[in-house]
PDB file of N, CA and C in Angstrom:
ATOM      1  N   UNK A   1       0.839  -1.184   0.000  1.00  0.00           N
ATOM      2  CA  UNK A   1       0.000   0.000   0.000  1.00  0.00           C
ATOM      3  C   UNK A   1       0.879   1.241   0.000  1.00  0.00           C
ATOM      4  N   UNK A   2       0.178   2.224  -0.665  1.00  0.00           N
ATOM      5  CA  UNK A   2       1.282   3.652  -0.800  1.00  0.00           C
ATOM      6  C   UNK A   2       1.452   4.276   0.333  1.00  0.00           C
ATOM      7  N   UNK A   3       2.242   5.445   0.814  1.00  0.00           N
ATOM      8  CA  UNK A   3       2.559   6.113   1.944  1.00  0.00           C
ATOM      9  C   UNK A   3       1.249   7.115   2.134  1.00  0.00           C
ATOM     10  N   UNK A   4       1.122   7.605   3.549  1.00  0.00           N
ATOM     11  CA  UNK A   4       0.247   8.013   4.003  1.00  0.00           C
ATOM     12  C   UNK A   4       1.445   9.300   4.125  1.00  0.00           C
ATOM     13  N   UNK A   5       0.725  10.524   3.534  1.00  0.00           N
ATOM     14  CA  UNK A   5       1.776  12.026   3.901  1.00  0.00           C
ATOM     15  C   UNK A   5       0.908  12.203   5.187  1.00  0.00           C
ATOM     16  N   UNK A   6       1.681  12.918   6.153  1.00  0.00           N
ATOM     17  CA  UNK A   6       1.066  13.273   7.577  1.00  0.00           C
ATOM     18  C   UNK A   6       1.842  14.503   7.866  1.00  0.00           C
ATOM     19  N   UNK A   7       1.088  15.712   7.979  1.00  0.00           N
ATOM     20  CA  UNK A   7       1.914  16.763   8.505  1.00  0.00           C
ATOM     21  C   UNK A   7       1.366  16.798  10.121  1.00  0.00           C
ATOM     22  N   UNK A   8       2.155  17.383  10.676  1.00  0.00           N
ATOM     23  CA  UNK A   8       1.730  17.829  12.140  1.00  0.00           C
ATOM     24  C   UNK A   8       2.215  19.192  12.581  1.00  0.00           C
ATOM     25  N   UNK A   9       0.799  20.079  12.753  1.00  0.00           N
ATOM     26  CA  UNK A   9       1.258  21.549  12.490  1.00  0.00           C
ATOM     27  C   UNK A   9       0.749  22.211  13.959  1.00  0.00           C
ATOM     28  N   UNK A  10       1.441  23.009  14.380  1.00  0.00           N
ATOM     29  CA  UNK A  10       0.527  23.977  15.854  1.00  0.00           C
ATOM     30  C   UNK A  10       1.100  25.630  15.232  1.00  0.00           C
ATOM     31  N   UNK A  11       0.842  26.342  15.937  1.00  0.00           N
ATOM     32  CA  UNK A  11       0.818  27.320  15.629  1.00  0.00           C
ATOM     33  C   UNK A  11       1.942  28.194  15.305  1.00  0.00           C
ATOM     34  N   UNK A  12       2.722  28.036  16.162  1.00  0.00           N
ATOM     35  CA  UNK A  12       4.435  28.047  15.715  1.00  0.00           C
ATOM     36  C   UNK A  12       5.228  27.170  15.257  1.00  0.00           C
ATOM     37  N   UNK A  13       4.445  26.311  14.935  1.00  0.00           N
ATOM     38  CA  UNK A  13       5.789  25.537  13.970  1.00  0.00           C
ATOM     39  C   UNK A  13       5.226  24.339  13.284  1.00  0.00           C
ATOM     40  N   UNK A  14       5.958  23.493  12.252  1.00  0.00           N
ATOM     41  CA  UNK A  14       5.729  22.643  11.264  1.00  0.00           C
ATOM     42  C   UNK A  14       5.961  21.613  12.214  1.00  0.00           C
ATOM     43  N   UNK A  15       5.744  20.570  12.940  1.00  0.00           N
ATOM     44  CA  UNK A  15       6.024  19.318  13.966  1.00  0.00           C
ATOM     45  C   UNK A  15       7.096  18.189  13.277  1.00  0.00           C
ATOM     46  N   UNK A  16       6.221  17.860  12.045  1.00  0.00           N
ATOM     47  CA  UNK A  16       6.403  16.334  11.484  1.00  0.00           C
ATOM     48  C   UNK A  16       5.747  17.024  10.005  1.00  0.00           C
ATOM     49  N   UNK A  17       6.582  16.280   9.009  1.00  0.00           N
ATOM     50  CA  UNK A  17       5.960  16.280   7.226  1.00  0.00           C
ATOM     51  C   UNK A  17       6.441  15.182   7.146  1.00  0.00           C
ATOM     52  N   UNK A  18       5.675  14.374   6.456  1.00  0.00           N
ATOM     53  CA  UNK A  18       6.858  12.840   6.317  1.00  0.00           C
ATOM     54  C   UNK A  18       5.309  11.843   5.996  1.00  0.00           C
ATOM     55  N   UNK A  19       6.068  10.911   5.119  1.00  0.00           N
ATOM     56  CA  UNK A  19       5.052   9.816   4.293  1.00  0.00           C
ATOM     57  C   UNK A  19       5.500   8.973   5.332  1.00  0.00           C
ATOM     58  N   UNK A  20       4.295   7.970   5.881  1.00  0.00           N
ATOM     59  CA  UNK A  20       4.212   7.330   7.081  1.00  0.00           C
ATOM     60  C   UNK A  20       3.467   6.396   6.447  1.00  0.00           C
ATOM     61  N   UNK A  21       3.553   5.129   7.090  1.00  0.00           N
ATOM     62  CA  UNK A  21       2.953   3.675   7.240  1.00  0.00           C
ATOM     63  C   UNK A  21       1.288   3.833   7.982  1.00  0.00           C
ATOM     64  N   UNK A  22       1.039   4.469   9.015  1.00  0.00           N
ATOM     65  CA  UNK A  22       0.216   4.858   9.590  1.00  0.00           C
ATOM     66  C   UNK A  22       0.310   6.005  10.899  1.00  0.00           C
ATOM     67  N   UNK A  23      -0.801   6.380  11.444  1.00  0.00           N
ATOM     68  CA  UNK A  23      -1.010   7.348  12.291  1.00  0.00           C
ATOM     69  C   UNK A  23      -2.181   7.006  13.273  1.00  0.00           C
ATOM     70  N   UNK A  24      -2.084   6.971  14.052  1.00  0.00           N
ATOM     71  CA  UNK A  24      -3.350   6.955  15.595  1.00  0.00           C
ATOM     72  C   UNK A  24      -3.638   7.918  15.990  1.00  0.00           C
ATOM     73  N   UNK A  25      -4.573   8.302  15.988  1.00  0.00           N
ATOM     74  CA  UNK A  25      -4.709  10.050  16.428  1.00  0.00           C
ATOM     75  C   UNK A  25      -5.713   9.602  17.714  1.00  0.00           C
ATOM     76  N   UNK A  26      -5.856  10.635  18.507  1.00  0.00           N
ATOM     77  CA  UNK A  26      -6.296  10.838  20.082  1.00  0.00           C
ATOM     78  C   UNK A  26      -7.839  11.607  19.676  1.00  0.00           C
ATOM     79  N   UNK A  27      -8.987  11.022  19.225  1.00  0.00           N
ATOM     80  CA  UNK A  27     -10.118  12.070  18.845  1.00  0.00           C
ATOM     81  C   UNK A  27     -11.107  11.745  19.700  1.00  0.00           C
ATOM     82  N   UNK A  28     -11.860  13.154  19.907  1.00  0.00           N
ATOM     83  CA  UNK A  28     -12.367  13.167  20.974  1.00  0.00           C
ATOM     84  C   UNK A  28     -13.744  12.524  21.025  1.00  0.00           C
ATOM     85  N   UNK A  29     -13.747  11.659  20.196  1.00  0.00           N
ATOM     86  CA  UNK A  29     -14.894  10.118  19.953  1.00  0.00           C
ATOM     87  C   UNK A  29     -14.007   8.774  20.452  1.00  0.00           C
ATOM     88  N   UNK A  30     -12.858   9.199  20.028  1.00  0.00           N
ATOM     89  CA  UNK A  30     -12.044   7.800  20.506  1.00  0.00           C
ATOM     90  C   UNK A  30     -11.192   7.530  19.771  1.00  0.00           C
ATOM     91  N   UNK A  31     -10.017   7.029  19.755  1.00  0.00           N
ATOM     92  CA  UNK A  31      -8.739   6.812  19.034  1.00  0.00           C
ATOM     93  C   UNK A  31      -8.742   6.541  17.202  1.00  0.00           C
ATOM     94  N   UNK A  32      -7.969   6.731  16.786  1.00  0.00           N
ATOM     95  CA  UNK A  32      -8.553   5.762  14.960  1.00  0.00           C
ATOM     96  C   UNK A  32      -7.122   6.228  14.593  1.00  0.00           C
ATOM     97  N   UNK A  33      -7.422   5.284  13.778  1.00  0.00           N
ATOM     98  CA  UNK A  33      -5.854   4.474  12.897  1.00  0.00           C
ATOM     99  C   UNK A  33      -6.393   5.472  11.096  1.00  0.00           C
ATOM    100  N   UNK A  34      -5.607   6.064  10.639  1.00  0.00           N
ATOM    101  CA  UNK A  34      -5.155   6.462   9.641  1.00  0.00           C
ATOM    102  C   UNK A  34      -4.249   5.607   8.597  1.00  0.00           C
ATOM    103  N   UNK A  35      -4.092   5.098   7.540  1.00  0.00           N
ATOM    104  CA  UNK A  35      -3.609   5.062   5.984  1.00  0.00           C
ATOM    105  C   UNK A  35      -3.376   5.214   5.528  1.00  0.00           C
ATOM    106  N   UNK A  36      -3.086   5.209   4.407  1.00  0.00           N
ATOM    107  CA  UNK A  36      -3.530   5.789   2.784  1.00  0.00           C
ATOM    108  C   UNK A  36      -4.625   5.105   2.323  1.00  0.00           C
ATOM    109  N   UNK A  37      -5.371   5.872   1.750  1.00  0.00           N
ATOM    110  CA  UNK A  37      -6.595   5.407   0.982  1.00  0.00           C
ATOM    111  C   UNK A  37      -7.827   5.384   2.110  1.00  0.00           C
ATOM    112  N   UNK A  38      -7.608   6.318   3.447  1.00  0.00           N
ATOM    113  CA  UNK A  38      -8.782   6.369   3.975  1.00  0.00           C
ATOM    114  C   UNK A  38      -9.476   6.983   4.108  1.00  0.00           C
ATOM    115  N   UNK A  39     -11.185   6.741   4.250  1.00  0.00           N
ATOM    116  CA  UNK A  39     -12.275   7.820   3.904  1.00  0.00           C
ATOM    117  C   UNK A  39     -11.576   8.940   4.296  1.00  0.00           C
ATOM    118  N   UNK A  40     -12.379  10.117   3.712  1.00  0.00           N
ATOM    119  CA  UNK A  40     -12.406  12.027   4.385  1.00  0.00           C
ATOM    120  C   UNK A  40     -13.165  11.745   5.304  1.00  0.00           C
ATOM    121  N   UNK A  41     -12.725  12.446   6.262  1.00  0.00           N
ATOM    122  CA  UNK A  41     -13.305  13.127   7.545  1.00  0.00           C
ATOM    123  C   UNK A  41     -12.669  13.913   7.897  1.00  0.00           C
ATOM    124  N   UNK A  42     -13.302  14.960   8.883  1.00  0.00           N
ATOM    125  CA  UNK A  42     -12.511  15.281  10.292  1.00  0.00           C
ATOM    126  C   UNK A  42     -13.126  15.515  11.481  1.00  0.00           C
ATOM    127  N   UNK A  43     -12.258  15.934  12.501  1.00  0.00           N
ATOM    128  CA  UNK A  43     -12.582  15.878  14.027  1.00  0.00           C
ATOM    129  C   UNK A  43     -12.197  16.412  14.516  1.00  0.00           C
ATOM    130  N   UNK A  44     -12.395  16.272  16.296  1.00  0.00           N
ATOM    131  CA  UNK A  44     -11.408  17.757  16.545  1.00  0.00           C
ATOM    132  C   UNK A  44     -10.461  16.841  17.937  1.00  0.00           C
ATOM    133  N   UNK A  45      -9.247  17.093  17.905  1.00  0.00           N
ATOM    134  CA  UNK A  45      -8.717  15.981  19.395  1.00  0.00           C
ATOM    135  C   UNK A  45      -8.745  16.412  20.787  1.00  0.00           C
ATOM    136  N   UNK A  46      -8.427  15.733  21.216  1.00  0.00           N
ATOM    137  CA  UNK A  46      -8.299  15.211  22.874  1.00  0.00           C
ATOM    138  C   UNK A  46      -6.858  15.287  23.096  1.00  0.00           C
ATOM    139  N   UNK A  47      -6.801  15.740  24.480  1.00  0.00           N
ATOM    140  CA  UNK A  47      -5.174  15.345  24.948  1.00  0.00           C
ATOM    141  C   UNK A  47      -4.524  13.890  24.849  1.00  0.00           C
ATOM    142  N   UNK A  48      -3.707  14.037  24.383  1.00  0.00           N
ATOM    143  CA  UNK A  48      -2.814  12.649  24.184  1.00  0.00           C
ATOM    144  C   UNK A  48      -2.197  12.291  23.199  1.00  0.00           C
ATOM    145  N   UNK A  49      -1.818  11.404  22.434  1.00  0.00           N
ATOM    146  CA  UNK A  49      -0.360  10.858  22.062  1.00  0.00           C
ATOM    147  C   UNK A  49      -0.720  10.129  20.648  1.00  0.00           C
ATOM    148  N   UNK A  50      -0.372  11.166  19.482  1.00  0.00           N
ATOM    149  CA  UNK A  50      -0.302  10.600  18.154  1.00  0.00           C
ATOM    150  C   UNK A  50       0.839   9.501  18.429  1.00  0.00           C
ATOM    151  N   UNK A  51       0.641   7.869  17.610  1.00  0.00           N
ATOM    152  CA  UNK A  51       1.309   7.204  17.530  1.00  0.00           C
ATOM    153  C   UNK A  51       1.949   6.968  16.147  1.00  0.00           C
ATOM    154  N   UNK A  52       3.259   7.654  15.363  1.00  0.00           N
ATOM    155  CA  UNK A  52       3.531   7.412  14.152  1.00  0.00           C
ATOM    156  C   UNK A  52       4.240   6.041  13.440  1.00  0.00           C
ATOM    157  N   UNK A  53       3.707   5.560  13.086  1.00  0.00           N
ATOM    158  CA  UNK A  53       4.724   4.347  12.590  1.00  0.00           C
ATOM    159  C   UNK A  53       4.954   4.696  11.229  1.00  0.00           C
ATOM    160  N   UNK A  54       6.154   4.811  10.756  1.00  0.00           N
ATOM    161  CA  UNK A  54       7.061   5.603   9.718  1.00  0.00           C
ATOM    162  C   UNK A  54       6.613   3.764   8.720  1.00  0.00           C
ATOM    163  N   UNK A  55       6.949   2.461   9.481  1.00  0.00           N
ATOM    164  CA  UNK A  55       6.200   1.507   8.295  1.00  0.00           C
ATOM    165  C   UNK A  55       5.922   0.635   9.047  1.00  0.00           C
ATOM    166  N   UNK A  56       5.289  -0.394   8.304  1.00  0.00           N
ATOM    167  CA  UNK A  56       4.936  -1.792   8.994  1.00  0.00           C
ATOM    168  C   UNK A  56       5.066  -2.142   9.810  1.00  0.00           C
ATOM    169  N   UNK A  57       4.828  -2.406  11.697  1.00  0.00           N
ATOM    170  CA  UNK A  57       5.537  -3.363  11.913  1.00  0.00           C
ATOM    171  C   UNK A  57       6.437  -2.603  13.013  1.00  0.00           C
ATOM    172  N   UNK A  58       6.766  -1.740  12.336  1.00  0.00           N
ATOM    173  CA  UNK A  58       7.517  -0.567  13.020  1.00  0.00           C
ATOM    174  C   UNK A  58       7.376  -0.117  14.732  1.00  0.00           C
ATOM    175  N   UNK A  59       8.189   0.318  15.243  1.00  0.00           N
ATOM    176  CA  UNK A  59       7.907   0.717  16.658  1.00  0.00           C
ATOM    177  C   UNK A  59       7.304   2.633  16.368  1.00  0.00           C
ATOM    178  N   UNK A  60       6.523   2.769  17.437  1.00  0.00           N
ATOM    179  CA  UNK A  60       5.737   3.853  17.080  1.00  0.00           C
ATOM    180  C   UNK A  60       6.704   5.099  17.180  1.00  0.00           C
ATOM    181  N   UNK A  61       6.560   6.241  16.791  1.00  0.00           N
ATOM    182  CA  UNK A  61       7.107   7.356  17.554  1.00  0.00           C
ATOM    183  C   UNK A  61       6.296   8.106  18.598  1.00  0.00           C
ATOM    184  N   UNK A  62       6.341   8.870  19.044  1.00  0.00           N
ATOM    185  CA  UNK A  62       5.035   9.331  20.196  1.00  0.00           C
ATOM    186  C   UNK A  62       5.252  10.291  20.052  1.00  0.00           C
ATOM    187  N   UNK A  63       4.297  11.569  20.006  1.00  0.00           N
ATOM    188  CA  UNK A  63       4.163  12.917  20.019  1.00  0.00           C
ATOM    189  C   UNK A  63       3.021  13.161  20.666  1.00  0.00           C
ATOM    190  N   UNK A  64       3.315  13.487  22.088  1.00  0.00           N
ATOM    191  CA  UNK A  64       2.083  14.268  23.109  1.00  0.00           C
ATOM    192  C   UNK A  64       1.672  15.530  22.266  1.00  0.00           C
ATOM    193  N   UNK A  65      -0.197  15.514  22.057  1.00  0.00           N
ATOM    194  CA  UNK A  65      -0.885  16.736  21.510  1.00  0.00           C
ATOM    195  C   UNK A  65      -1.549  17.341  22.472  1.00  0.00           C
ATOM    196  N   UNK A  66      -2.143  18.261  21.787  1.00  0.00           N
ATOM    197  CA  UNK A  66      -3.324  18.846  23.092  1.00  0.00           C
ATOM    198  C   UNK A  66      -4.083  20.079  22.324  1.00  0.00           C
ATOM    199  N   UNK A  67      -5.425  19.614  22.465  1.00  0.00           N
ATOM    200  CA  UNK A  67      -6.189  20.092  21.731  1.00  0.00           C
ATOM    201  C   UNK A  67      -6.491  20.162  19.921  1.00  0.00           C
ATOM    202  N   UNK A  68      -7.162  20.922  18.810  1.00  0.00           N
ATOM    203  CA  UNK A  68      -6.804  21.045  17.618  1.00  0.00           C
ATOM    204  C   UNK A  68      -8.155  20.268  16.977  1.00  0.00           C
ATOM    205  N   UNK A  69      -7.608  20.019  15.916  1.00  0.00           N
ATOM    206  CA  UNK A  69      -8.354  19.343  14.586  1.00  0.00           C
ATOM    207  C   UNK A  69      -6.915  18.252  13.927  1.00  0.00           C
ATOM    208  N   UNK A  70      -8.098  17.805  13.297  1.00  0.00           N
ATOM    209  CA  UNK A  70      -7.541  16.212  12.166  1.00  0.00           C
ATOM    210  C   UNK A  70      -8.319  16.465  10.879  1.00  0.00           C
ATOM    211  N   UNK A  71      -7.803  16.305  10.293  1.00  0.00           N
ATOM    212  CA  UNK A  71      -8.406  16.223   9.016  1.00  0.00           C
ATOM    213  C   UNK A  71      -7.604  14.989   8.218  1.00  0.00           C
ATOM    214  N   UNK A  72      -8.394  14.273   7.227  1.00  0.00           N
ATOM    215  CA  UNK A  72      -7.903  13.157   6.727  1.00  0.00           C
ATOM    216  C   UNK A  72      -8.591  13.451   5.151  1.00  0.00           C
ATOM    217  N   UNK A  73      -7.707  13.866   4.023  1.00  0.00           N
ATOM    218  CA  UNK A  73      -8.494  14.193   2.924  1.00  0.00           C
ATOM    219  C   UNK A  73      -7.425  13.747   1.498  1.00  0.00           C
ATOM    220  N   UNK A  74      -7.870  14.067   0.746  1.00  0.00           N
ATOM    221  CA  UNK A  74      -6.646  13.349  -0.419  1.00  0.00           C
ATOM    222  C   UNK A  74      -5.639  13.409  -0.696  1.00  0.00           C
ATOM    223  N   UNK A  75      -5.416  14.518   0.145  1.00  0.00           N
ATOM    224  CA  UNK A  75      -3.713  14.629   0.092  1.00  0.00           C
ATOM    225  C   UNK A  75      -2.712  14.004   1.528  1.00  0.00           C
ATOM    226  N   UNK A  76      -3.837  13.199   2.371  1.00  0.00           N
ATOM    227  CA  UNK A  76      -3.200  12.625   3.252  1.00  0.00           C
ATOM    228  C   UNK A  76      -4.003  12.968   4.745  1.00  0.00           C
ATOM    229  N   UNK A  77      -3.063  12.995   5.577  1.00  0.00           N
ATOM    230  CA  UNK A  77      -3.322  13.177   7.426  1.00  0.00           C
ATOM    231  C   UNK A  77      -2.616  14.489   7.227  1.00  0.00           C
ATOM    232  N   UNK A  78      -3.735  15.605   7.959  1.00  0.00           N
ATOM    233  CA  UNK A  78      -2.983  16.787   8.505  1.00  0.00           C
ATOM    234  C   UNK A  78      -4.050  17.142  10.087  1.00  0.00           C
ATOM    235  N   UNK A  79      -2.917  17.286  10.968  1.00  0.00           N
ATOM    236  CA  UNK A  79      -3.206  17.052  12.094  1.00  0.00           C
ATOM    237  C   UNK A  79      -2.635  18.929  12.997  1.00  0.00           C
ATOM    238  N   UNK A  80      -3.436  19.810  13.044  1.00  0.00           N
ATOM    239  CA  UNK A  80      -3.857  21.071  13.539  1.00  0.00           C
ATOM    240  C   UNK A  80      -3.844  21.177  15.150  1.00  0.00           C
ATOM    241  N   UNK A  81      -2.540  21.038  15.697  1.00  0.00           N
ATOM    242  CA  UNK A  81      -2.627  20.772  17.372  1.00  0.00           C
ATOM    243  C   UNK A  81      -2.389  22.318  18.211  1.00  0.00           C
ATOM    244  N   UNK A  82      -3.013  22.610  19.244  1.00  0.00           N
ATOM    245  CA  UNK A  82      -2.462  23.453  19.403  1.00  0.00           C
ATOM    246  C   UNK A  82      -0.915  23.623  19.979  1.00  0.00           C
ATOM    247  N   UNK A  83      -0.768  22.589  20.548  1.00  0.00           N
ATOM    248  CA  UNK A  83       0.567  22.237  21.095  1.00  0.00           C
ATOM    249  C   UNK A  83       0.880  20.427  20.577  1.00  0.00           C
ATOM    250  N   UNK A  84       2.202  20.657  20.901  1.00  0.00           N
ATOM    251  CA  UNK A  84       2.684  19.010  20.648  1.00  0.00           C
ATOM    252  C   UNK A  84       4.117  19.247  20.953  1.00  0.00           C
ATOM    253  N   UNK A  85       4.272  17.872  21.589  1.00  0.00           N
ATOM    254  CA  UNK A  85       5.879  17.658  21.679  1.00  0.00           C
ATOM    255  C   UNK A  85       6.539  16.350  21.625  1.00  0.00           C
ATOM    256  N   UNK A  86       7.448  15.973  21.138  1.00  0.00           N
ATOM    257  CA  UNK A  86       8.006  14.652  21.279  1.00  0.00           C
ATOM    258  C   UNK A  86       8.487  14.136  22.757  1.00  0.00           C
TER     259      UNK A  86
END
């Protein structure tokens, strides 16, 4: 399956740009796993901990968020936090 682009943006700064295997986002319905090739939506998050796996299999990276929006649309995962940190 092709790469999933995922930016991770807050207000001062660019976080993460990078084609990823998948993404877990923290939404404030309840957690969900990201792709490539997955429906549009968006949402808005919850405090807690995007999980990035760069591919398969992979061990995650962790980036504590807090607060924001997700959006998931054809050009990939872009994730609107107000804060985040590794």
């Amino acid at each position: 399956m092709a790469d999933l682009r995922f930016e991770l943006v807050t207000p001062e700064r660019q976080v993460m740009a990078a084609d990823v295997h998948m993404v877990v986002v923290p939404g404030t319905e309840g957690e969900f796993g990201v792709m490539a090739g997955h429906a549009p939506f968006m949402t808005t998050l919850r405090d807690g901990e995007l999980a990035v796996y760069r591919t398969a299999g992979a061990t995650p990276e962790r980036i504590t968020v807090g607060g924001g929006f997700a959006e998931v649309g054809d050009r990939g995962l872009t994730v609107l936090a107000e804060r985040a940190e590794a």
